[in-house]
Protein backbone atom coordinates (compact mmCIF):
# COMPACT_ATOMS: atom_id res chain seq x y z
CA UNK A 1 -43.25 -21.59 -34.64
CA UNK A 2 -45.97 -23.34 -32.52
CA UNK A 3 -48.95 -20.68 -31.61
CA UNK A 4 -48.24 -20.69 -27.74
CA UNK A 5 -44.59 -20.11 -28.25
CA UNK A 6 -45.28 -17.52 -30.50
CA UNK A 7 -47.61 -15.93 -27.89
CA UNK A 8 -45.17 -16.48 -25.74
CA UNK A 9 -42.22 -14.76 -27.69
CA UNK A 10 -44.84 -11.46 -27.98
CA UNK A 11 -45.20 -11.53 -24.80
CA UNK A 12 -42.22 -11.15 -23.19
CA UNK A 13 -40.97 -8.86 -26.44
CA UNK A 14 -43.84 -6.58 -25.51
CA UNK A 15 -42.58 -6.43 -21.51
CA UNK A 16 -39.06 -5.99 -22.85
CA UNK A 17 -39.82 -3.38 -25.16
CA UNK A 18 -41.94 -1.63 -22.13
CA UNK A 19 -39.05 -2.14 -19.94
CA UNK A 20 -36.62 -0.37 -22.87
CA UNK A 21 -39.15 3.24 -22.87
CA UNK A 22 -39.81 3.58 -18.85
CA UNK A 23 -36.65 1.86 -16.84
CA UNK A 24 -33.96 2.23 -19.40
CA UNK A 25 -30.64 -0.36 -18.28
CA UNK A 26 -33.50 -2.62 -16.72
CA UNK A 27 -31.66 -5.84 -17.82
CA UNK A 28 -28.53 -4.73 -15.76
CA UNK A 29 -30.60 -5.20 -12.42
CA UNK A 30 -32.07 -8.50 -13.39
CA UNK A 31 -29.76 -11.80 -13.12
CA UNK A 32 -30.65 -14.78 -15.40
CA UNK A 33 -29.44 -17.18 -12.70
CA UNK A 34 -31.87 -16.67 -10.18
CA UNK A 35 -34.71 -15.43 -12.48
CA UNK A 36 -37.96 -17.24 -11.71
CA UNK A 37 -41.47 -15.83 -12.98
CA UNK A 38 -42.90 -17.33 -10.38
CA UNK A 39 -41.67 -15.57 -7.58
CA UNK A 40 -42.24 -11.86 -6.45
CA UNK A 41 -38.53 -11.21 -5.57
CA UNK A 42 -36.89 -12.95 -7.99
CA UNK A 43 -38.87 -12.20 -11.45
CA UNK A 44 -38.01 -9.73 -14.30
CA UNK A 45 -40.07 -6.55 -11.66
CA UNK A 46 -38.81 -8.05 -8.12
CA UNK A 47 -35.25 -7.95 -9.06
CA UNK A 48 -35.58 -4.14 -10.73
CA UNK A 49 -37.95 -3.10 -7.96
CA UNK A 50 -34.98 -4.83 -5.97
CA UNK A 51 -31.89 -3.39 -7.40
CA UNK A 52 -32.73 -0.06 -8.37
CA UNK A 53 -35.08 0.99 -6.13
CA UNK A 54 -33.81 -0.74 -2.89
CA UNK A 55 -37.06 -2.65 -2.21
CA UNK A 56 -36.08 -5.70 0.71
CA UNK A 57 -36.81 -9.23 -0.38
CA UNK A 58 -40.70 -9.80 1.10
CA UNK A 59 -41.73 -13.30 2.37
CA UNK A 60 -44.61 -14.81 -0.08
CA UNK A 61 -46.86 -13.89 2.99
CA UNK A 62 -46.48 -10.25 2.35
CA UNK A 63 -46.40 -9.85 -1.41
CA UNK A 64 -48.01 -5.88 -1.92
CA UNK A 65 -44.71 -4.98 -0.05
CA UNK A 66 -41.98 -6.82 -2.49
CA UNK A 67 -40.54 -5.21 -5.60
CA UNK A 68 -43.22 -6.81 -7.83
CA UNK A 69 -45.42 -4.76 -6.72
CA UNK A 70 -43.69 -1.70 -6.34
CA UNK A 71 -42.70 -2.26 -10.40
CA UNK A 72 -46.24 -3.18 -11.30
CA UNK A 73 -47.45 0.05 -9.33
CA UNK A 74 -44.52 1.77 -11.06
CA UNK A 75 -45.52 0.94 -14.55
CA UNK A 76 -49.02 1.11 -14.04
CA UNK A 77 -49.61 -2.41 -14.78
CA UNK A 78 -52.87 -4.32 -14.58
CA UNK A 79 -52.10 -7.34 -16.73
CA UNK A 80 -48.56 -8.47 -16.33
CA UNK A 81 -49.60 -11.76 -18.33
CA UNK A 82 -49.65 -9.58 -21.30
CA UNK A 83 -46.36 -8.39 -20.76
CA UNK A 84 -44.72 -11.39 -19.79
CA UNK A 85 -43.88 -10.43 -16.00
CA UNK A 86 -46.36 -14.06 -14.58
CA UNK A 87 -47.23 -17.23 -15.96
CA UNK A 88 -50.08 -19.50 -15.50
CA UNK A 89 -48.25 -21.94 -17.99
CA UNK A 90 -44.93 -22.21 -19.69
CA UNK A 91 -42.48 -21.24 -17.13
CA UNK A 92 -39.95 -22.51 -18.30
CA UNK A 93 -40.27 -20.78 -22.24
CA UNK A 94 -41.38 -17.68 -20.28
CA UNK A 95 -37.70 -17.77 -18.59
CA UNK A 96 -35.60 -18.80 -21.32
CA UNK A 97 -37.23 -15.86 -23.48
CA UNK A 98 -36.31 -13.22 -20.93
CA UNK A 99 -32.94 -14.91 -20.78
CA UNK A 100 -32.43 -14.20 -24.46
CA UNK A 101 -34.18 -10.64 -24.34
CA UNK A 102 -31.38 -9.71 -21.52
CA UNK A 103 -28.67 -11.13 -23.06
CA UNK A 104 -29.44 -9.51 -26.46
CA UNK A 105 -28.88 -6.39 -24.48
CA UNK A 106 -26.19 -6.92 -21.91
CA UNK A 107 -22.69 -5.88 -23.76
CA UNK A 108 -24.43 -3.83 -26.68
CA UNK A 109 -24.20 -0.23 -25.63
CA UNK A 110 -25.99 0.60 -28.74
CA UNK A 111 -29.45 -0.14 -27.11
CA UNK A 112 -28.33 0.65 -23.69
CA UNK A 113 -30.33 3.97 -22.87
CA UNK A 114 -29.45 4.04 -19.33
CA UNK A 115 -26.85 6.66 -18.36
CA UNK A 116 -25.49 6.20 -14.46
CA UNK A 117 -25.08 9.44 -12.76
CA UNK A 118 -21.23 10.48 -12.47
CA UNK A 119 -19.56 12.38 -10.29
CA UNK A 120 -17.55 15.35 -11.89
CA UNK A 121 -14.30 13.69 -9.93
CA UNK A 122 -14.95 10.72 -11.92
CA UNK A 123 -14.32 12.59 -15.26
CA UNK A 124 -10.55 12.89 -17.01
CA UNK A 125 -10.61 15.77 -19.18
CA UNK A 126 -8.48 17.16 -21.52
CA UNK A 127 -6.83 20.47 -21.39
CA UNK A 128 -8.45 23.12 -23.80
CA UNK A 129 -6.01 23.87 -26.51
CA UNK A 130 -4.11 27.85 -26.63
CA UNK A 131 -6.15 30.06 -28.00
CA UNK A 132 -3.96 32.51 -30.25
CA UNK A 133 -5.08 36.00 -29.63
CA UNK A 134 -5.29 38.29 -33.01
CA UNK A 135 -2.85 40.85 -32.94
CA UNK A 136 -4.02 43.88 -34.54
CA UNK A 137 -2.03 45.82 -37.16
């Protein structure tokens, strides 16, 4: 593996693995279709911010308002380089990693963490069994 995609590989493991500890499910509020590092409302933290936390799309006039921000505020983030959240170089790697990193995830509820809050109407239960009361003799 060359150096700079192996940089690039730590990268955006190091965001995903960031993503897995403090926004659990993350990859089910990002789509791979419209995912551009480039772009404050459509990265890997616009489309979170976005999603979960109902931050508006922001024209690239006003990006401190967009969901980048909010996420990089969120996560306390000074470098986002490090993490793979920007680019100044290898876009397109950059994108086809996070591709892989969400699609290693999506479908596998084994590293899923994320547990949606449900409504107790939403729940089928089963009726508790008869209990046999102890007769005494």
């Amino acid at each position: 593996m060359l150096f700079a995609e192996r940089r690039f590989t730590n990268r955006v493991a190091r965001g995903a693995a960031l993503l897995d500890e403090r926004e659990p499910g993350w990859f089910n509020a990002v789509s791979p279709g419209i995912l551009n590092v480039c772009s404050e409302n459509d990265c890997v933290l616009g489309q979170i911010g976005r999603h979960r936390y109902g931050i508006r799309r922001v024209a690239p006039a006003q990006p401190q308002r967009g969901g980048y921000s909010y996420m990089m505020q969120r996560l306390g983030l000074h470098r986002p380089v490090r993490y793979g959240f920007m680019t100044f170089g290898g876009k397109e790697r950059i994108e086809r990693l996070w591709r892989t990193e969400i699609g290693s995830r999506v479908g596998h509820p084994a590293r899923v963490q994320f547990v949606p809050s449900i409504e107790l109407d939403d729940l089928v239960t089963a009726p508790e069994p008869a209990r046999r009361e102890s007769v005494g003799v």
